[in-house]
PDB file of N, CA and C in Angstrom:
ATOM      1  N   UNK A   1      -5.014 -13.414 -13.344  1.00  0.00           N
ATOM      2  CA  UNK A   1      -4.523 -12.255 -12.634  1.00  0.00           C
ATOM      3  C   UNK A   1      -3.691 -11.417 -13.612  1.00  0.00           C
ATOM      4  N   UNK A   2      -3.491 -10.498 -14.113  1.00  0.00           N
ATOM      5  CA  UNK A   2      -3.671  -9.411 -14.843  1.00  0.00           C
ATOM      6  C   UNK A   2      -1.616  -8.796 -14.113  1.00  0.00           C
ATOM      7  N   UNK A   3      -0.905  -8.193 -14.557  1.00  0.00           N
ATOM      8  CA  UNK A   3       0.196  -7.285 -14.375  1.00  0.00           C
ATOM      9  C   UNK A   3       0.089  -6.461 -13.229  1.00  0.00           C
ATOM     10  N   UNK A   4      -0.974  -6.000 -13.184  1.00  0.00           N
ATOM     11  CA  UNK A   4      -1.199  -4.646 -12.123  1.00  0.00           C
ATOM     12  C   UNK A   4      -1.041  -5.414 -10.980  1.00  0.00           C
ATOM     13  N   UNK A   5      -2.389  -6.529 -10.694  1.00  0.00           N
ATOM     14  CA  UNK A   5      -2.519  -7.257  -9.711  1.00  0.00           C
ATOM     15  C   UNK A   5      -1.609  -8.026  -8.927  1.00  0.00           C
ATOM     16  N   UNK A   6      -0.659  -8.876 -10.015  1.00  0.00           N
ATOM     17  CA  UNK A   6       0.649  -9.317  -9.652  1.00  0.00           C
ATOM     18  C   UNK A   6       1.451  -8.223  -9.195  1.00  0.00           C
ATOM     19  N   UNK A   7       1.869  -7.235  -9.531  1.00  0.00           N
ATOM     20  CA  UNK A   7       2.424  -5.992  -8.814  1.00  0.00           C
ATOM     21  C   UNK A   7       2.126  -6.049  -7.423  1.00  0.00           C
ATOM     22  N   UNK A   8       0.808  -5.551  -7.756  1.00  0.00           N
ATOM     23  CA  UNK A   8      -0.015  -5.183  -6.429  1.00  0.00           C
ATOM     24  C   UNK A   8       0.019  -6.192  -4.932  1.00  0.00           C
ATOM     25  N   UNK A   9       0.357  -7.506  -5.780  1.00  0.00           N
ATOM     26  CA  UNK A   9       0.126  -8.713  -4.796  1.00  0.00           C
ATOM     27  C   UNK A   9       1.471  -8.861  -4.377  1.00  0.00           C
ATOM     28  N   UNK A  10       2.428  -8.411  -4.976  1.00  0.00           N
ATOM     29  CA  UNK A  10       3.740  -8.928  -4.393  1.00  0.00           C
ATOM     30  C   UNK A  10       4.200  -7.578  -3.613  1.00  0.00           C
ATOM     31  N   UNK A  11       3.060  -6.369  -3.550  1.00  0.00           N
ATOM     32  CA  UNK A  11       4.261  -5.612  -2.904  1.00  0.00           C
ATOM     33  C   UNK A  11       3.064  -5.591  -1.871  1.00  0.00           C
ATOM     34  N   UNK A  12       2.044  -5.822  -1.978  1.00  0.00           N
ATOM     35  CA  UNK A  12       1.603  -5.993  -0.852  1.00  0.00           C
ATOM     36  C   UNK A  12       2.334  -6.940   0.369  1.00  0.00           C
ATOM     37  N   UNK A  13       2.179  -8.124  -0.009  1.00  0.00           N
ATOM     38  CA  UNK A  13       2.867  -9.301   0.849  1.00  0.00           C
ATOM     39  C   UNK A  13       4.183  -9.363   1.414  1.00  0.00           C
ATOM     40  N   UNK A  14       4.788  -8.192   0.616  1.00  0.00           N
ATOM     41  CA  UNK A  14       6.208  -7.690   0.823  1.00  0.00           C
ATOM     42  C   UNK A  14       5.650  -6.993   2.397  1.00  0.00           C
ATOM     43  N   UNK A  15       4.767  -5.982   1.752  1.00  0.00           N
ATOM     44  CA  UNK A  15       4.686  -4.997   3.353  1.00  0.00           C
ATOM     45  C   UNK A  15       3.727  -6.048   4.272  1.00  0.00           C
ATOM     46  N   UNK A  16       3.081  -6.877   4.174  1.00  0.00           N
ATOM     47  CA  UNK A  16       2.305  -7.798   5.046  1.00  0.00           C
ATOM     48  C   UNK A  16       3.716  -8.016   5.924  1.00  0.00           C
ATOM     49  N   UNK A  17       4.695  -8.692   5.149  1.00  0.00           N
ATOM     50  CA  UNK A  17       5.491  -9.521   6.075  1.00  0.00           C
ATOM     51  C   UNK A  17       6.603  -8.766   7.217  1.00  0.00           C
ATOM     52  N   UNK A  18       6.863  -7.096   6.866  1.00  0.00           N
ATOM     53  CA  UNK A  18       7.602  -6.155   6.998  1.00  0.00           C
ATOM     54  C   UNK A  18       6.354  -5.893   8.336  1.00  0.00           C
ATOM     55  N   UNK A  19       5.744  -5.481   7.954  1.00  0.00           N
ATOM     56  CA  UNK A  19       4.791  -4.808   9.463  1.00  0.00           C
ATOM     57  C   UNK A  19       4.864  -6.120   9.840  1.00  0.00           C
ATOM     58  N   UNK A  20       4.123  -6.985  10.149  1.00  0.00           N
ATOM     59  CA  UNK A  20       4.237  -8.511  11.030  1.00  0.00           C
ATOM     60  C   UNK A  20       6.029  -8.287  11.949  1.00  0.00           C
ATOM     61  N   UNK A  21       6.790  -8.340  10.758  1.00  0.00           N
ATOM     62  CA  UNK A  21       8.044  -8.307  11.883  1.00  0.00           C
ATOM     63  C   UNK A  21       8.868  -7.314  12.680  1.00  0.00           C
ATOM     64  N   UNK A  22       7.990  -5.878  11.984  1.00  0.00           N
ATOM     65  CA  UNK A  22       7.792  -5.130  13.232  1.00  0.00           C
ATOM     66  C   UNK A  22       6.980  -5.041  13.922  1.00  0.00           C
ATOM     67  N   UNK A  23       5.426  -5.274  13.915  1.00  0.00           N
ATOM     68  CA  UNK A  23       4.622  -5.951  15.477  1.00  0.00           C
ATOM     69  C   UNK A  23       5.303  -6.505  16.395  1.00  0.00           C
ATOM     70  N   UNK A  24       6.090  -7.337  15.704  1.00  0.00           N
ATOM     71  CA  UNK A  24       6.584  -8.520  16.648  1.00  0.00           C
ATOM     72  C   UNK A  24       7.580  -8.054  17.384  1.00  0.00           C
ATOM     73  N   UNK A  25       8.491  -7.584  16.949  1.00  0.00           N
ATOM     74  CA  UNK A  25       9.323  -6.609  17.423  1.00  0.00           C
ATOM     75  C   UNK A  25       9.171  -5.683  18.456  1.00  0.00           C
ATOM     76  N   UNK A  26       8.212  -5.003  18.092  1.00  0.00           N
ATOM     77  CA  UNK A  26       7.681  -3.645  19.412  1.00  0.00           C
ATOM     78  C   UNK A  26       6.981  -4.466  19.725  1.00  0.00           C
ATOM     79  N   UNK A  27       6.277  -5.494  20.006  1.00  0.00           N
ATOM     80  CA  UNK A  27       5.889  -6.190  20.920  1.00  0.00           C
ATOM     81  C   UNK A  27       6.824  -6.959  22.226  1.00  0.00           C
ATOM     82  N   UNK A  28       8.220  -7.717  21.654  1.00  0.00           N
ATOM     83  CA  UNK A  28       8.536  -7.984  22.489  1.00  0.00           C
ATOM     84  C   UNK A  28       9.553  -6.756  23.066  1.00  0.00           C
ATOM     85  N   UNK A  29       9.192  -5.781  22.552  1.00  0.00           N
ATOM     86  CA  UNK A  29       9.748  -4.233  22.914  1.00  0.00           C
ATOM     87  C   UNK A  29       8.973  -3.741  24.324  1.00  0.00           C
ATOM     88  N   UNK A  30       8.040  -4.004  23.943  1.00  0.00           N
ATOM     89  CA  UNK A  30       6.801  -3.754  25.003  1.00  0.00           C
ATOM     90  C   UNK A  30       6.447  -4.789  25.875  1.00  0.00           C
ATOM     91  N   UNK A  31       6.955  -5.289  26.137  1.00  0.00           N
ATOM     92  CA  UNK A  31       6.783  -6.570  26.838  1.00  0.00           C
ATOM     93  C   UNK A  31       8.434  -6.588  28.164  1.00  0.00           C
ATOM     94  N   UNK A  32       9.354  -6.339  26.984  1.00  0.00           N
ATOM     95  CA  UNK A  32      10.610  -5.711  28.346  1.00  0.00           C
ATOM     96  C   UNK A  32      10.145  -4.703  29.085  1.00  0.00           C
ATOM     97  N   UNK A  33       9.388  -3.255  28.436  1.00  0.00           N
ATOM     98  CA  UNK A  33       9.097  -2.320  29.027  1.00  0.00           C
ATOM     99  C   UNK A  33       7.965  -2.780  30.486  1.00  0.00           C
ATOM    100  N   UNK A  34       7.094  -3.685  30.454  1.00  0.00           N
ATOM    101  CA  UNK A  34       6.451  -4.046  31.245  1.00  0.00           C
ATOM    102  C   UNK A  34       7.246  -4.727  32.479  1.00  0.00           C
ATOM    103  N   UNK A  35       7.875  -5.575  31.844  1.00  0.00           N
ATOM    104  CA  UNK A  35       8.610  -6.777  32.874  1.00  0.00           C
ATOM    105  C   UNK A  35       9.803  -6.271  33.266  1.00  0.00           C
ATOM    106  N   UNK A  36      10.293  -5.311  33.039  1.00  0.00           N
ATOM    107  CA  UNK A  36      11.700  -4.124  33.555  1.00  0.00           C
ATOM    108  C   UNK A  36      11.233  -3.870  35.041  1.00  0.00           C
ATOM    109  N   UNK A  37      11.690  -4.134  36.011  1.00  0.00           N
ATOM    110  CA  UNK A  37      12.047  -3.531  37.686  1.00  0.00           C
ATOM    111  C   UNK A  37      11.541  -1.699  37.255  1.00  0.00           C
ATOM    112  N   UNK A  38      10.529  -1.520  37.831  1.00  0.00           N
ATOM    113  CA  UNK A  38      10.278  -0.166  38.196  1.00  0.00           C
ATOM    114  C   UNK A  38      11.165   0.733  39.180  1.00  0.00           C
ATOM    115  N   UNK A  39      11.481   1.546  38.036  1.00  0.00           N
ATOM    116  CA  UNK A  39      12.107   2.417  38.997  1.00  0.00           C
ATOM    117  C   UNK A  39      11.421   3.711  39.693  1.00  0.00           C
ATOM    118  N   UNK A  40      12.243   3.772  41.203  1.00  0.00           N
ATOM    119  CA  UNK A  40      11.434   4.977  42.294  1.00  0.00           C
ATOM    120  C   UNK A  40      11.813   6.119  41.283  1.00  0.00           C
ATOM    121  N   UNK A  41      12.453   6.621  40.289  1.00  0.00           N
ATOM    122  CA  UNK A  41      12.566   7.946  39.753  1.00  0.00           C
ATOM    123  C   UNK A  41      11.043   8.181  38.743  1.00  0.00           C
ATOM    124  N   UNK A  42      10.881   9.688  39.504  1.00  0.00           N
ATOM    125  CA  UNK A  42       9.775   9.871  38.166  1.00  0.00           C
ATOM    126  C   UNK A  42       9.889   9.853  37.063  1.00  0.00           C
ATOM    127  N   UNK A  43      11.641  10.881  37.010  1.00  0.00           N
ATOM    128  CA  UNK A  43      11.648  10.481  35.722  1.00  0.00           C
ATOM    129  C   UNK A  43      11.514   9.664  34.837  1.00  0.00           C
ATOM    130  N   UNK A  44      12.464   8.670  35.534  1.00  0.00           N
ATOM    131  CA  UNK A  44      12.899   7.267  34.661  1.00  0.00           C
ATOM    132  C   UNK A  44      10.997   6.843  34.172  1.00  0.00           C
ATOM    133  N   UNK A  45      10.345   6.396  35.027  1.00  0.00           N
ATOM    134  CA  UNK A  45       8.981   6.053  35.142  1.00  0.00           C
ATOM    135  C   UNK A  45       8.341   6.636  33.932  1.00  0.00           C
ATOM    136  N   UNK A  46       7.948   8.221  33.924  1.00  0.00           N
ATOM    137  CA  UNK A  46       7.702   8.724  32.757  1.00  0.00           C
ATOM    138  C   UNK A  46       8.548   8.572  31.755  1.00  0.00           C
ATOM    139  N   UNK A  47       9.621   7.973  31.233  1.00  0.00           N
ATOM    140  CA  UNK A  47      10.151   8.195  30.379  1.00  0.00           C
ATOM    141  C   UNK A  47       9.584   6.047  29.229  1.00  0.00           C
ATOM    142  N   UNK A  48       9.623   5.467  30.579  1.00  0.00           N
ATOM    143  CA  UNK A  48       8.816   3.976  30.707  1.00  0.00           C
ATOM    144  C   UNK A  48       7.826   4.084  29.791  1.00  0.00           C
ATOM    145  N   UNK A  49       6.576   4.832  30.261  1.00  0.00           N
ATOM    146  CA  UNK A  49       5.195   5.238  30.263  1.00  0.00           C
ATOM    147  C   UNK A  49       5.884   5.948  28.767  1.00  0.00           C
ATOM    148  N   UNK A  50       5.860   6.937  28.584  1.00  0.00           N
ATOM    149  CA  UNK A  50       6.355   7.428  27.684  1.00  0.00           C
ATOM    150  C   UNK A  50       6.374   6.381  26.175  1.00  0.00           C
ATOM    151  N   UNK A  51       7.487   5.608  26.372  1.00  0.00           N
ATOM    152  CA  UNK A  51       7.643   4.486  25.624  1.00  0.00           C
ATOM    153  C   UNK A  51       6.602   3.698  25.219  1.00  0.00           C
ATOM    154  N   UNK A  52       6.104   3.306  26.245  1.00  0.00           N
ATOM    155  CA  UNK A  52       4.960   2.378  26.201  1.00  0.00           C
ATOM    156  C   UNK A  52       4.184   2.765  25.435  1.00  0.00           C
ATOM    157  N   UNK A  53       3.704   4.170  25.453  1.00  0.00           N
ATOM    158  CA  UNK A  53       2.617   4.936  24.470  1.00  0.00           C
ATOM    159  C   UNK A  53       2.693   4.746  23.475  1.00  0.00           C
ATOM    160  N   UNK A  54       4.172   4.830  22.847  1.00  0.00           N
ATOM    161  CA  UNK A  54       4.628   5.006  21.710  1.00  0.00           C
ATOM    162  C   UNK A  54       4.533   4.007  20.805  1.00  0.00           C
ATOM    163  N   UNK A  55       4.860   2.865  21.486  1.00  0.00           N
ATOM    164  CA  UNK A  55       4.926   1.826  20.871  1.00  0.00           C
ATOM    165  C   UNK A  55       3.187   1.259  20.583  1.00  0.00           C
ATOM    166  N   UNK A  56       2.495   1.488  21.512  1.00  0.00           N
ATOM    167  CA  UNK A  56       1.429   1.145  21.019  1.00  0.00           C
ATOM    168  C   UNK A  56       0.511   1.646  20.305  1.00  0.00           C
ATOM    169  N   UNK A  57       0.947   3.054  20.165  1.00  0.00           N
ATOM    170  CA  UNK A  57       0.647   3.864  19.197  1.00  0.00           C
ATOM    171  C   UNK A  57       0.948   3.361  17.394  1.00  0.00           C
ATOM    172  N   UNK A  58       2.349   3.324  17.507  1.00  0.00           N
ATOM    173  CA  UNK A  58       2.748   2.368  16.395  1.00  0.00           C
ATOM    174  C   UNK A  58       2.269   1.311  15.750  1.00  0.00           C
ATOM    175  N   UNK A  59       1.823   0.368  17.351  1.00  0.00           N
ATOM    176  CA  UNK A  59       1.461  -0.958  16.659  1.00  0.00           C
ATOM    177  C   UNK A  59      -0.276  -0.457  16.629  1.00  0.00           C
ATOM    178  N   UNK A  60      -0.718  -0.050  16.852  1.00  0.00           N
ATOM    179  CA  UNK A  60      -1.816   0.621  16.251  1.00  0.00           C
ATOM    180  C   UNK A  60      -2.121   0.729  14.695  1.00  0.00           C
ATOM    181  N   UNK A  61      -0.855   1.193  14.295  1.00  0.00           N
ATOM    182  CA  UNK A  61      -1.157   1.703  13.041  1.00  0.00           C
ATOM    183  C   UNK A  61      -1.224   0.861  11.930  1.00  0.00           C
ATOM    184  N   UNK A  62       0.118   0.052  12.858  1.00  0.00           N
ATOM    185  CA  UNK A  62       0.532  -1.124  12.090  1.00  0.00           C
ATOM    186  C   UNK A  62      -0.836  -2.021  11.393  1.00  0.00           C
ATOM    187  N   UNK A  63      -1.536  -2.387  12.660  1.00  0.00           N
ATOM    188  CA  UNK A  63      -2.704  -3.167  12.723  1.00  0.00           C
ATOM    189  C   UNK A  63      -3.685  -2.330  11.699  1.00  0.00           C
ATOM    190  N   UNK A  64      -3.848  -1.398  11.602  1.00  0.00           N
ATOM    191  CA  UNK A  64      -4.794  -0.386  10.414  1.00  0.00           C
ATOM    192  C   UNK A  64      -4.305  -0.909   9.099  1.00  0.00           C
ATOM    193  N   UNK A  65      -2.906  -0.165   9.142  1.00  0.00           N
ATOM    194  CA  UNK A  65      -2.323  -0.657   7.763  1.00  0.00           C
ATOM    195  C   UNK A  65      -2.557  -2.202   7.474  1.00  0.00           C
ATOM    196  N   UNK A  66      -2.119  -2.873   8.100  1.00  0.00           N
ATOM    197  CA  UNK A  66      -2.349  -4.814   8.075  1.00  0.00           C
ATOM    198  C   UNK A  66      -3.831  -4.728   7.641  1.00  0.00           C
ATOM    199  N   UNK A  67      -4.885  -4.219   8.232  1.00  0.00           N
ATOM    200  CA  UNK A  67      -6.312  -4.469   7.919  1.00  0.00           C
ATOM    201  C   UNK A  67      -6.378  -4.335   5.987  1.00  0.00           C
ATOM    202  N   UNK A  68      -5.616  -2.766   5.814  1.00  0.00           N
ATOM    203  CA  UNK A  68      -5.628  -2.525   4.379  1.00  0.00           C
ATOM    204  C   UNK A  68      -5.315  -3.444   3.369  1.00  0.00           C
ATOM    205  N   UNK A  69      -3.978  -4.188   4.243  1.00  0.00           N
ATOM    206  CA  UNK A  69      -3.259  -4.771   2.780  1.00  0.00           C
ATOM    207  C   UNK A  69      -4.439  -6.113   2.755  1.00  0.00           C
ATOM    208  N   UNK A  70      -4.460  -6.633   4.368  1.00  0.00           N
ATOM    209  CA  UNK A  70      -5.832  -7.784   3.669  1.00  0.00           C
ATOM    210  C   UNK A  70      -6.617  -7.681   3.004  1.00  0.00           C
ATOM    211  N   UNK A  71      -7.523  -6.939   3.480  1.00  0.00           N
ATOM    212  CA  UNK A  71      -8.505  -6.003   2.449  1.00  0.00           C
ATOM    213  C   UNK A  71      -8.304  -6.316   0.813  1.00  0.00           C
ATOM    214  N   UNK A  72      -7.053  -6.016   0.294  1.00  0.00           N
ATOM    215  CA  UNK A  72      -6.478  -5.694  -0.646  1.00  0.00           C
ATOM    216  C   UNK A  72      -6.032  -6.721  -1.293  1.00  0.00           C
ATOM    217  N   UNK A  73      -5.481  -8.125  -0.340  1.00  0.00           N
ATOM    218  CA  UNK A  73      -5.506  -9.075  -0.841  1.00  0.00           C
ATOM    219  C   UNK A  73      -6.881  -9.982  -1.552  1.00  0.00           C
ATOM    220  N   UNK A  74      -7.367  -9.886  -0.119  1.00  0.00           N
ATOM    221  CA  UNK A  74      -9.206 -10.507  -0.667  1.00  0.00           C
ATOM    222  C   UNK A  74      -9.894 -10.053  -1.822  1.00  0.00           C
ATOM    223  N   UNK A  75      -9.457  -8.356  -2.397  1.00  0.00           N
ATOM    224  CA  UNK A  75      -9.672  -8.349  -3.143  1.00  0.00           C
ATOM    225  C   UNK A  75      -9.599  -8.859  -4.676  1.00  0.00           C
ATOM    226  N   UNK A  76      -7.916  -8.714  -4.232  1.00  0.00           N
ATOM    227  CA  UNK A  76      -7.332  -9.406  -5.860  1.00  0.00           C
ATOM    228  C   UNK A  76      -7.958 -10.886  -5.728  1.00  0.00           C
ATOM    229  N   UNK A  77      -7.971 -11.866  -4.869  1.00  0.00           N
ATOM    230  CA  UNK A  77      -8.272 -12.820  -4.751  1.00  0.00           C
ATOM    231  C   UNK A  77      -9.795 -13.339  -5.231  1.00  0.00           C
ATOM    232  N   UNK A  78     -10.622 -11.957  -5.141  1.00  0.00           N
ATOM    233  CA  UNK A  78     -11.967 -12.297  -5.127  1.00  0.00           C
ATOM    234  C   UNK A  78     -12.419 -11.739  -6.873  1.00  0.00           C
ATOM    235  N   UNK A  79     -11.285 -11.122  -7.412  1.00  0.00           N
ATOM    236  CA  UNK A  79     -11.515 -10.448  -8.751  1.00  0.00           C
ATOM    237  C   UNK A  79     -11.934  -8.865  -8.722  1.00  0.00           C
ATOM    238  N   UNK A  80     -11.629  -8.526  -7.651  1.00  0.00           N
ATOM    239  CA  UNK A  80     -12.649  -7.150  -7.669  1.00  0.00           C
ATOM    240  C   UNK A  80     -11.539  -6.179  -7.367  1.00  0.00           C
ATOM    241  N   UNK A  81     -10.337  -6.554  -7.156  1.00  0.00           N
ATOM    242  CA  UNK A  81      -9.449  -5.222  -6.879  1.00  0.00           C
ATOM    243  C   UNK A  81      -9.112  -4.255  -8.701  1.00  0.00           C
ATOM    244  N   UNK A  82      -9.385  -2.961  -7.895  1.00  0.00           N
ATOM    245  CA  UNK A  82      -9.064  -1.880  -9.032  1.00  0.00           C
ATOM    246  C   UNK A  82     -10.421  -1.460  -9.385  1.00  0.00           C
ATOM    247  N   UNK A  83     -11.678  -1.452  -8.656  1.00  0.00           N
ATOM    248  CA  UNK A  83     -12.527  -1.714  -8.721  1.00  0.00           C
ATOM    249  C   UNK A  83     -12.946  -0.061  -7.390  1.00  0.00           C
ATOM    250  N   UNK A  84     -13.340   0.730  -7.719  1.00  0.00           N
ATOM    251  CA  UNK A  84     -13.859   1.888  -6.554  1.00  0.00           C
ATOM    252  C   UNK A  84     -15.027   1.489  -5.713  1.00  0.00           C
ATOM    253  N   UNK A  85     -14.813   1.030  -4.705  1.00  0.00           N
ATOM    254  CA  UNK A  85     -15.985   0.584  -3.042  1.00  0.00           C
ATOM    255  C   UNK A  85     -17.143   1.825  -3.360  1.00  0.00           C
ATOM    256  N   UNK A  86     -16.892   2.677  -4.046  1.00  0.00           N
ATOM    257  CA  UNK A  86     -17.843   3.433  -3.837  1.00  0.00           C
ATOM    258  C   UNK A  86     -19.052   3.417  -4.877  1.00  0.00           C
ATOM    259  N   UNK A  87     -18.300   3.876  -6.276  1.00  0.00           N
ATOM    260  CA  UNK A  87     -18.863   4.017  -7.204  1.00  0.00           C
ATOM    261  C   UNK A  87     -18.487   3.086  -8.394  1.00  0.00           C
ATOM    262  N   UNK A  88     -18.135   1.886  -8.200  1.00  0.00           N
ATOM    263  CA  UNK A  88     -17.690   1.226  -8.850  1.00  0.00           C
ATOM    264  C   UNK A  88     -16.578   0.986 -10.487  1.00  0.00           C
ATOM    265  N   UNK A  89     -16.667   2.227 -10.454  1.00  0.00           N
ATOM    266  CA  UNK A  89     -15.532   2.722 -11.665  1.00  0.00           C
ATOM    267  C   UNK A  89     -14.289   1.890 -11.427  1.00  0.00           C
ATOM    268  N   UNK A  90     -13.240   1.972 -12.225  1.00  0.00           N
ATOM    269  CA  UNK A  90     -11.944   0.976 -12.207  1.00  0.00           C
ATOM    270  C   UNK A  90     -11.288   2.501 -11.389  1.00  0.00           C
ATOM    271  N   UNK A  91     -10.128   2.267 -10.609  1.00  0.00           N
ATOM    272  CA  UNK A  91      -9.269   3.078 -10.145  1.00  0.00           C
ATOM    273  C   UNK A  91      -8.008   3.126 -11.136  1.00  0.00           C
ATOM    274  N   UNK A  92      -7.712   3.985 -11.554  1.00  0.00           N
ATOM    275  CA  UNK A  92      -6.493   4.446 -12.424  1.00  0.00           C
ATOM    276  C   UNK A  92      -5.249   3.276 -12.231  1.00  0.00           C
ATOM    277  N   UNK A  93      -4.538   3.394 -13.318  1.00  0.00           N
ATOM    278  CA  UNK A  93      -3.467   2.258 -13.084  1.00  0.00           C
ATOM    279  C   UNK A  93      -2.464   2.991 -12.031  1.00  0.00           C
ATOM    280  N   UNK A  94      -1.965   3.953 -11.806  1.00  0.00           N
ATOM    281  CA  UNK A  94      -1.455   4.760 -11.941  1.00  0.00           C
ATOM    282  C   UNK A  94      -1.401   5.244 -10.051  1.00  0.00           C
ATOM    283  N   UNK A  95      -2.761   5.380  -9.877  1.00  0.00           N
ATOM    284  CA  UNK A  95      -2.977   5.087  -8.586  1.00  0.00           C
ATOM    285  C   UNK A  95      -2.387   3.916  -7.807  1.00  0.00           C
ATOM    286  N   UNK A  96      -2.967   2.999  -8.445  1.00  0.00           N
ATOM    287  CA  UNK A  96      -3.092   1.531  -7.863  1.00  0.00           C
ATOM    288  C   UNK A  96      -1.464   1.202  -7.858  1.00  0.00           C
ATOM    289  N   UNK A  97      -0.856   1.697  -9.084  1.00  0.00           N
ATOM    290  CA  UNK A  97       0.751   1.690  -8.549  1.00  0.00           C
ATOM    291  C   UNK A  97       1.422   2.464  -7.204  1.00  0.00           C
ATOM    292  N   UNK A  98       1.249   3.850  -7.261  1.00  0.00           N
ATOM    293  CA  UNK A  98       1.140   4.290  -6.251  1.00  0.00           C
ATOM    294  C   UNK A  98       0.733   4.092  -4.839  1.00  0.00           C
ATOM    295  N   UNK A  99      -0.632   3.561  -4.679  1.00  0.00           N
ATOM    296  CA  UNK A  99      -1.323   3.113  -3.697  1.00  0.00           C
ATOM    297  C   UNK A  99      -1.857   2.160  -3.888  1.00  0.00           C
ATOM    298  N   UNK A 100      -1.203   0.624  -3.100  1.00  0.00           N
ATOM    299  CA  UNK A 100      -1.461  -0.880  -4.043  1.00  0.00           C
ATOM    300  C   UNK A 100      -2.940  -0.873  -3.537  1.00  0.00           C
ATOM    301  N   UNK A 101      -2.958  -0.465  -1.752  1.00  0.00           N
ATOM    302  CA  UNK A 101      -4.289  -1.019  -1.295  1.00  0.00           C
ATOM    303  C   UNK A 101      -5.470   0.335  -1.561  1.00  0.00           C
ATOM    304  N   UNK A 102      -5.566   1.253  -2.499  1.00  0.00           N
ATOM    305  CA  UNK A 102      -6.766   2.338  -2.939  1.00  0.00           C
ATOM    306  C   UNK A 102      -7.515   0.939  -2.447  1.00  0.00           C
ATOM    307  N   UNK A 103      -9.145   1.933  -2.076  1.00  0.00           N
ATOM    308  CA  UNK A 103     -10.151   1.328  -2.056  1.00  0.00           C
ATOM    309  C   UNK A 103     -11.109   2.156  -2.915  1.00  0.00           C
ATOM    310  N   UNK A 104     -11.110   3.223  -3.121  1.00  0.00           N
ATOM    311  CA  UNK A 104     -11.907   4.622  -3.917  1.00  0.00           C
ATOM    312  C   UNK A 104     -11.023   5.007  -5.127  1.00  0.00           C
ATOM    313  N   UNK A 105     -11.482   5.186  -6.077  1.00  0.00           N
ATOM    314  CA  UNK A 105     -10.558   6.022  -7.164  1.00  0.00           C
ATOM    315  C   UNK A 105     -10.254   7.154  -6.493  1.00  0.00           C
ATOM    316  N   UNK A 106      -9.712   8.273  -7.801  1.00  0.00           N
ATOM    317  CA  UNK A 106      -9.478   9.519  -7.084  1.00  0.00           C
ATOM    318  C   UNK A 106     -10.849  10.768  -6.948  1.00  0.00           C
ATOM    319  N   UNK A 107     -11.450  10.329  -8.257  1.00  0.00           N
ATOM    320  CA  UNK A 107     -12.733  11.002  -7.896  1.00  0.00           C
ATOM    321  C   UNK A 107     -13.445  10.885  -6.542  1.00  0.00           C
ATOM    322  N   UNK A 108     -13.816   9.435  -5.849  1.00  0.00           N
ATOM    323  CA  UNK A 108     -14.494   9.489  -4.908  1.00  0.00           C
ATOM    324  C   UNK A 108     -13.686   9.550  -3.729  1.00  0.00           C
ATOM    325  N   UNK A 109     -11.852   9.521  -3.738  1.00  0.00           N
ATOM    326  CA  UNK A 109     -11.459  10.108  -2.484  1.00  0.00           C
ATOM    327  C   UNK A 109     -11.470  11.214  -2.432  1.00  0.00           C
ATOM    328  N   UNK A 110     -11.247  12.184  -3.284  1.00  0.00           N
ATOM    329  CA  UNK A 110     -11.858  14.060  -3.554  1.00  0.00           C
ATOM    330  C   UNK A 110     -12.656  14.468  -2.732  1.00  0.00           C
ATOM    331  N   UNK A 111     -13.681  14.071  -3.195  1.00  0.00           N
ATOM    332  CA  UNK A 111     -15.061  13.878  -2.499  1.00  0.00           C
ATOM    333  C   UNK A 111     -15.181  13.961  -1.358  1.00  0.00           C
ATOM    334  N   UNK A 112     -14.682  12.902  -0.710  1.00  0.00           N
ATOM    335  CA  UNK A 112     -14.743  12.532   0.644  1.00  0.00           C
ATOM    336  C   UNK A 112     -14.336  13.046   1.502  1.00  0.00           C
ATOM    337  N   UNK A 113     -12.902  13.628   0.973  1.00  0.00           N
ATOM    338  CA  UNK A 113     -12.076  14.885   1.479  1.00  0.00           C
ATOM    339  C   UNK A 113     -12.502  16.371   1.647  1.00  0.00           C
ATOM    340  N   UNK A 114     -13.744  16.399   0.860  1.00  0.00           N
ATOM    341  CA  UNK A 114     -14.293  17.571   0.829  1.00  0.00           C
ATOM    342  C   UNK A 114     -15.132  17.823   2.075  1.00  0.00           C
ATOM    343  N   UNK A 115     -15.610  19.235   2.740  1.00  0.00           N
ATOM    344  CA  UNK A 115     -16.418  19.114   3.873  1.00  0.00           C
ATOM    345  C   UNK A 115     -17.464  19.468   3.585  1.00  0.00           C
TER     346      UNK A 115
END
C-alpha cells in the first residue's frame, strides 16, 4: 500500500466512523420523534413531520456518502484505487487528496458534467 492509499485509508475510516455515529444519532433522533405523544396542535404536528423529513433526508445522504467511502475502501483493498472507473487512467494525486473516494479522474468527471 503506497502513501496516497494509507492517507486515503485513514481518512476514509475516520469519516466511515463519524457518519455511523451520526446515523445513529438521528436515528435514535427519529425514533423519539415517532414515539413522542402527538400533539392536537397543527402546528406542533407540522413542525414533528417537519423534523422527521429532515432527518431522513440527512440520513439519506449519509447512507450515499457511506456507499462511497466503501466503495473506496474495496478499492484500496483490491489494488485498484486511483485508478478512473471510466477510462482507466490513474486519477491525479492531488485529487485523490482532495477527494479520497474520486471514482473518475478529472477528465472523465468534466465530461460527465457536460450536457
Amino acid at each position: 500500500m503506497n502513501e496516497i492509499e494509507k492517507q486515503a485509508r485513514e481518512l476514509l475510516v475516520n469519516r466511515r466512523r463519524a457518519i455511523l455515529q451520526l446515523f445513529e444519532k438521528n436515528s435514535s433522533a427519529e425514533r423519539e420523534l415517532f414515539e413522542a405523544p402527538r400533539s392536537p396542535d397543527w402546528a406542533d404536528r407540522a413542525l414533528a413531520e417537519k423534523d422527521t423529513t429532515v432527518l431522513h433526508n440527512v440520513s439519506e445522504g449519509e447512507r450515499i456518502e457511506l456507499n462511497e467511502i466503501e466503495a473506496s475502501l474495496r478499492r484500496i483493498e483490491a489494488g485498484t484505487y486511483g485508478d478512473c472507473e471510466q477510462c482507466g487512467s490513474r486519477i491525479g494525486r492531488q485529487r485523490l487528496r482532495a477527494i479520497p473516494e474520486a471514482r473518475r479522474c478529472i477528465s472523465c468527471t468534466e465530461a460527465l458534467a457536460r450536457p
